[in-house]
Protein backbone atom coordinates (compact mmCIF):
# COMPACT_ATOMS: atom_id res chain seq x y z
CA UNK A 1 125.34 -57.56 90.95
CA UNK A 2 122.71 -59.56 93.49
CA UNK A 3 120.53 -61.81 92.92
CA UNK A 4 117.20 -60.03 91.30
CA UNK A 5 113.53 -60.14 92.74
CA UNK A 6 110.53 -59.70 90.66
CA UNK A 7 106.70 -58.98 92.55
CA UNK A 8 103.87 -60.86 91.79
CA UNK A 9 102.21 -58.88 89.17
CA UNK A 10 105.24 -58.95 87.07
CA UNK A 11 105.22 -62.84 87.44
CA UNK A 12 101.90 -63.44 86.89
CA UNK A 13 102.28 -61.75 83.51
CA UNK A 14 104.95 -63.52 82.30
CA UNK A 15 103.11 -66.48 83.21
CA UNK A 16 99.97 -65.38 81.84
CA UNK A 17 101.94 -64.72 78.34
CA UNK A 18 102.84 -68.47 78.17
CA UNK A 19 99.95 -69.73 79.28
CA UNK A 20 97.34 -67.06 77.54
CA UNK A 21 98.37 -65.75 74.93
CA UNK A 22 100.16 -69.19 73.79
CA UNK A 23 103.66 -67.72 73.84
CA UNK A 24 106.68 -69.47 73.70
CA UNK A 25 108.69 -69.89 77.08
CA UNK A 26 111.77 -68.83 75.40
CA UNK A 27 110.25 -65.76 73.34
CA UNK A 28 108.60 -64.36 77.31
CA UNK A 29 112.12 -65.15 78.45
CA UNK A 30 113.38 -63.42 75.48
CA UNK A 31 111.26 -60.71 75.89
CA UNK A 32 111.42 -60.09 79.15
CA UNK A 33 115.28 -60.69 80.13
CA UNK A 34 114.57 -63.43 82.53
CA UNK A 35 115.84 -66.68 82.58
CA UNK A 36 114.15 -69.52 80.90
CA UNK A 37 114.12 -71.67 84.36
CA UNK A 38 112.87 -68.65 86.55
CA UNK A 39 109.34 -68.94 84.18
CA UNK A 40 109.03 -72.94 83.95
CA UNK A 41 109.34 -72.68 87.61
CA UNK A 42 106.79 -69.55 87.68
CA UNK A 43 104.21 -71.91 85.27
CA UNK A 44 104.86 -74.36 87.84
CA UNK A 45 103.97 -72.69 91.00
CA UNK A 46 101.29 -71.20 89.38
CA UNK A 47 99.67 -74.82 88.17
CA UNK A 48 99.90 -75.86 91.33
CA UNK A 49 98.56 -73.13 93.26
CA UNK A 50 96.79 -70.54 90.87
CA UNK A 51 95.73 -66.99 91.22
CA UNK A 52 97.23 -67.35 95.24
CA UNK A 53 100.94 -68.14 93.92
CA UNK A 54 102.90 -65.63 94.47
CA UNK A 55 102.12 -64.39 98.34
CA UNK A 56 103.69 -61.68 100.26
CA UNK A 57 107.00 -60.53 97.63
CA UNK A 58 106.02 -63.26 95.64
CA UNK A 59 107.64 -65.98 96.99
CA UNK A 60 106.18 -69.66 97.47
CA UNK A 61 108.26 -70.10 100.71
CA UNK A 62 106.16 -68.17 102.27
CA UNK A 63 103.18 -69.79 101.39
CA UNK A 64 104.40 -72.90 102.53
CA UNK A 65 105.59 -71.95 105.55
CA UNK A 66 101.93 -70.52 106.23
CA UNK A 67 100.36 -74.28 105.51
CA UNK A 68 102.83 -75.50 107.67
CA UNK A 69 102.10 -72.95 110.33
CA UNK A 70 98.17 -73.52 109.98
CA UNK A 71 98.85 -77.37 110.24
CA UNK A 72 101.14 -77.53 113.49
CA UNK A 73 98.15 -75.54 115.64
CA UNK A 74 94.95 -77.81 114.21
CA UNK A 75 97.58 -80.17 114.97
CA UNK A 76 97.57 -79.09 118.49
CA UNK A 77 93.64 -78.13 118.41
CA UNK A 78 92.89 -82.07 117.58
CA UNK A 79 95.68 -83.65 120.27
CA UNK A 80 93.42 -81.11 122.53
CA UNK A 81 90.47 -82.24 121.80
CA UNK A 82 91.71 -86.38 121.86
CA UNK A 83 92.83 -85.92 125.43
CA UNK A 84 89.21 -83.90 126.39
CA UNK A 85 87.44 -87.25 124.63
CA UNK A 86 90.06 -89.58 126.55
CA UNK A 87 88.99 -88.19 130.10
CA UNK A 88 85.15 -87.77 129.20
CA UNK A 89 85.69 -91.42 128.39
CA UNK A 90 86.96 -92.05 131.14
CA UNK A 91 84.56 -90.13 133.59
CA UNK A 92 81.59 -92.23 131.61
CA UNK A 93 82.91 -95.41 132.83
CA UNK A 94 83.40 -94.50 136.46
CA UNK A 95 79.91 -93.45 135.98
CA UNK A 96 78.06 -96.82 134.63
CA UNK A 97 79.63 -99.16 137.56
């Protein structure tokens, strides 16, 4: 038997069971036939990103590797932009002798 997947709207309401309607972890667990860990880590991903945990097949890996993705080309954008402000520089003081 692999390893099972659950989509975001099935997470989100197990979350939203613990956190809403003041169930306990192990009753949703319980309830649900998930693993008690799988939902603490759920609650957790959905503290610390909210109602956009859960991207793509609901999967924070994904998200991450999207903020890492979006960081590497401002990166790039602002090294850009240093280089275009180094050579203006530049150009100014050639200029004012």
């Amino acid at each position: 038997m692999g390893r099972r997947s659950y989509d975001r709207q099935f997470k989100m309401a197990a979350v939203k069971l613990v956190l809403e309607d003041n169930m306990s972890v192990a009753e949703v667990a319980k309830e649900l036939s998930i693993h008690y860990n799988s939902l603490y880590r759920w609650i957790g991903e959905y503290e610390e990103y909210e109602e956009s945990a859960f991207p793509g097949h609901g999967s924070t890996l994904y998200n991450s590797q999207y903020e890492i993705k979006k960081l590497k080309r401002e990166n790039e954008d602002l090294r850009a932009e240093l280089e275009l402000l180094k050579k203006f520089r530049a150009f100014l003081k050639k200029k004012n002798v």
